[in-house]
Protein backbone atom coordinates (compact mmCIF):
# COMPACT_ATOMS: atom_id res chain seq x y z
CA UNK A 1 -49.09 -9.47 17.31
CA UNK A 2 -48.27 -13.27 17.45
CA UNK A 3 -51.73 -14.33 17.08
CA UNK A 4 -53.85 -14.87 13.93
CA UNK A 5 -56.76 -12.91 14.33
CA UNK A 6 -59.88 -12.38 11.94
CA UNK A 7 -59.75 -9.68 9.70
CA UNK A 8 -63.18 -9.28 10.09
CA UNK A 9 -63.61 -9.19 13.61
CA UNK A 10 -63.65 -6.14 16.11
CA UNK A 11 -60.08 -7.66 17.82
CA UNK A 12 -58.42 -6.76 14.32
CA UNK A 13 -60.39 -3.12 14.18
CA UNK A 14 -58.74 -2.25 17.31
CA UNK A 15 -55.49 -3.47 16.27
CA UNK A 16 -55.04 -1.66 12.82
CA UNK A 17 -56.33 1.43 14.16
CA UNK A 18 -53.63 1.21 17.23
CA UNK A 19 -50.83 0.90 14.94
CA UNK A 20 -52.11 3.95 12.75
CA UNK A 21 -51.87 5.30 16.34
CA UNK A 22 -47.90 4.28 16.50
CA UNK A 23 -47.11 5.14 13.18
CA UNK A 24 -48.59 8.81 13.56
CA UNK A 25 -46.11 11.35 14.58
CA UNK A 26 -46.22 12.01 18.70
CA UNK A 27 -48.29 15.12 19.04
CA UNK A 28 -50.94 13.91 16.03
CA UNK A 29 -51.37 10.73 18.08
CA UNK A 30 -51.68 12.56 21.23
CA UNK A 31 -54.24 14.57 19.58
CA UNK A 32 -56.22 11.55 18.18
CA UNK A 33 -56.27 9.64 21.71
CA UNK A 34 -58.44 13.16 23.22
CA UNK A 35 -60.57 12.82 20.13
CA UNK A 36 -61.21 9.29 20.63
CA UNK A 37 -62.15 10.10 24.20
CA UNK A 38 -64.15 12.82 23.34
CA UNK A 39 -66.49 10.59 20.79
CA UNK A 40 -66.15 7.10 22.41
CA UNK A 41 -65.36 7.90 25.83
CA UNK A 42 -62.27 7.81 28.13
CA UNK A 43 -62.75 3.62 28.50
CA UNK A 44 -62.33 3.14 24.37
CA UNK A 45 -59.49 5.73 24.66
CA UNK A 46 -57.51 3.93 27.55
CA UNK A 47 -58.55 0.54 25.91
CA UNK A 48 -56.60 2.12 22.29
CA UNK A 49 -53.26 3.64 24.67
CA UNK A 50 -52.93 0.27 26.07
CA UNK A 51 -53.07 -1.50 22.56
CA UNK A 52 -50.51 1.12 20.93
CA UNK A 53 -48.51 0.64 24.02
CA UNK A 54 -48.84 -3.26 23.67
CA UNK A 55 -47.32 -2.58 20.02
CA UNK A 56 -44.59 -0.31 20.21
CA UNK A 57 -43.20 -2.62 23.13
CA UNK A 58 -43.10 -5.67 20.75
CA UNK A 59 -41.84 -3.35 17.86
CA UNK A 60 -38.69 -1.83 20.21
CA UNK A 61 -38.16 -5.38 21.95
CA UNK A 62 -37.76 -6.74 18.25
CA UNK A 63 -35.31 -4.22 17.18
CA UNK A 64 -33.27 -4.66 20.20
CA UNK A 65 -32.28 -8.10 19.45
């Protein structure tokens, strides 16, 4: 992301684990999306799609340049 953020704060939790999300292969991050739903509940799981979503659209939009 653009911003700074603290690497100590929640904000930057959410962000390393999205990317772990992007890196992982399709089906192991579709997997780990249901098990994030199943032990935080389907808000923290939409909350994580939307943030590996956020990410792979600045990743492609870079590499399209």
């Amino acid at each position: 992301m653009d911003c700074q953020v603290d690497t100590y704060s929640e904000e930057w939790r959410h962000e390393c684990e999205a990317r772990a999300v992007l890196n992982m292969p399709l089906l192991d991050g579709q997997n780990y999306l249901q098990l994030v739903e199943q032990k935080r509940g389907k808000s923290a799981r939409d909350y994580l799609q939307v943030k590996v979503r956020e990410l792979w659209i600045t990743k492609y939009r870079s590499l399209n340049r």
